[in-house]
Protein backbone atom coordinates (compact mmCIF):
# COMPACT_ATOMS: atom_id res chain seq x y z
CA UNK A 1 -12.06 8.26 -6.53
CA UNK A 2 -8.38 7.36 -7.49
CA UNK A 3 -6.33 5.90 -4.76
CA UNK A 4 -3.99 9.27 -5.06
CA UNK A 5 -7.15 11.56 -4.01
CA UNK A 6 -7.63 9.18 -1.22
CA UNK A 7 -4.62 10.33 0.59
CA UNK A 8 -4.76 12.10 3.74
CA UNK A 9 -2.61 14.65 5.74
CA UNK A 10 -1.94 11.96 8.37
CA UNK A 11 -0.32 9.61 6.02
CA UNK A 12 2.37 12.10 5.43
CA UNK A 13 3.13 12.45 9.34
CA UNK A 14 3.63 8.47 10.02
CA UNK A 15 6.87 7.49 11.60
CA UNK A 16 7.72 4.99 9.34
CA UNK A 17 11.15 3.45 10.85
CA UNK A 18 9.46 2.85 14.17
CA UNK A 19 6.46 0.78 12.21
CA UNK A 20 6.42 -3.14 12.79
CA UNK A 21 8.31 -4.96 9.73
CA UNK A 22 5.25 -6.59 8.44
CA UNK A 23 1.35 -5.07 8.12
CA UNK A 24 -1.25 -7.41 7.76
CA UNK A 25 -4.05 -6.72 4.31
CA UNK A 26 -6.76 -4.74 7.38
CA UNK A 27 -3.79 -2.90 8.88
CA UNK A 28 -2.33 -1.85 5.40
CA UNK A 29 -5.60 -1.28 3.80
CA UNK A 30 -6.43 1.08 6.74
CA UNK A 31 -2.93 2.82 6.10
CA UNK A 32 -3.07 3.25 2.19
CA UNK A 33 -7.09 4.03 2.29
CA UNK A 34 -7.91 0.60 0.10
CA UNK A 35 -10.18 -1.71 0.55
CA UNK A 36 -8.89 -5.52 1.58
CA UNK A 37 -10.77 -6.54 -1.99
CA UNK A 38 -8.83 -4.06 -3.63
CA UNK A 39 -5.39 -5.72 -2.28
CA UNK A 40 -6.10 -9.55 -3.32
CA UNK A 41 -7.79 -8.46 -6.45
CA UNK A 42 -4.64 -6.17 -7.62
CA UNK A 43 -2.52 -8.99 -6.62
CA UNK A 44 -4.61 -11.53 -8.88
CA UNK A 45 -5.21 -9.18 -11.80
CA UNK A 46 -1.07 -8.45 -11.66
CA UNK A 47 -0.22 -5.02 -13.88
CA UNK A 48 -2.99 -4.54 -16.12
CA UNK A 49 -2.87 -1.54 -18.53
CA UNK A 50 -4.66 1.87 -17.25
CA UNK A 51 -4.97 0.04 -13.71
CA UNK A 52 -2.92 1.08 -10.31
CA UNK A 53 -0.67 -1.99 -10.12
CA UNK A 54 -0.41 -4.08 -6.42
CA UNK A 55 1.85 -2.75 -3.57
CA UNK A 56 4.45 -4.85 -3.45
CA UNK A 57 3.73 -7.98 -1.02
CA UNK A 58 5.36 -10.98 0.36
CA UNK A 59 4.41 -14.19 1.07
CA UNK A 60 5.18 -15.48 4.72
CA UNK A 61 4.09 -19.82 4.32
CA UNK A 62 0.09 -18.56 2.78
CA UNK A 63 -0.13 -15.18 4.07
CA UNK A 64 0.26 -12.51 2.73
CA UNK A 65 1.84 -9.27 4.25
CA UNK A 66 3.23 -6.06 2.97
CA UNK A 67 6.58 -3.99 4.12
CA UNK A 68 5.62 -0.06 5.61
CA UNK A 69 8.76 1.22 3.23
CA UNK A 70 7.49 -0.33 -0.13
CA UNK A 71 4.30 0.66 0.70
CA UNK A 72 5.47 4.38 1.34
CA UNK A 73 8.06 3.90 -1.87
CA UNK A 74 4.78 2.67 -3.94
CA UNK A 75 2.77 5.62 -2.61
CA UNK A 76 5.15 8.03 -3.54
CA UNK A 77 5.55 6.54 -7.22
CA UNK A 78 1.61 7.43 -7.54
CA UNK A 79 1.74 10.92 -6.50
CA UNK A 80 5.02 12.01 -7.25
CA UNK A 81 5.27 13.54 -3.87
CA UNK A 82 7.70 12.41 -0.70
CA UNK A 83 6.13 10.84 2.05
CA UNK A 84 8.20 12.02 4.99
């Protein structure tokens, strides 16, 4: 199942502005319905042809961590459809 068919009602309905600035992988692998694995591999593998590339991430000293509006602007560049 593609990550766009994963998407649930509740995503939509998330109050984005009052989210913390920075989600952990578990916490944004819970919001986006992805695996952890999927998250490091993506970020290995980088943009690979006929693949759904890696949210966009930042590094914070060896952690990694992800920011709730790129994750809702990378969301809405796979399904076309405004996350409100």
């Amino acid at each position: 199942m593609s990550i766009k068919n994963r998407q649930q009602d509740e995503f939509y309905r998330i109050d984005w502005d009052s989210m913390q600035l920075l989600l952990d992988e578990k916490k944004t692998s819970d919001l986006i319905g992805v695996s952890v694995s999927y998250l490091r591999k993506s970020r290995c593998e980088g943009t690979i042809k006929g693949r759904t590339p890696a949210p966009p991430f930042v590094y914070v000293g060896n952690r990694v961590y992800y920011r709730p509006n790129d994750l809702k602007a990378w969301v809405e560049g796979l399904s076309g459809k405004s996350v409100i």
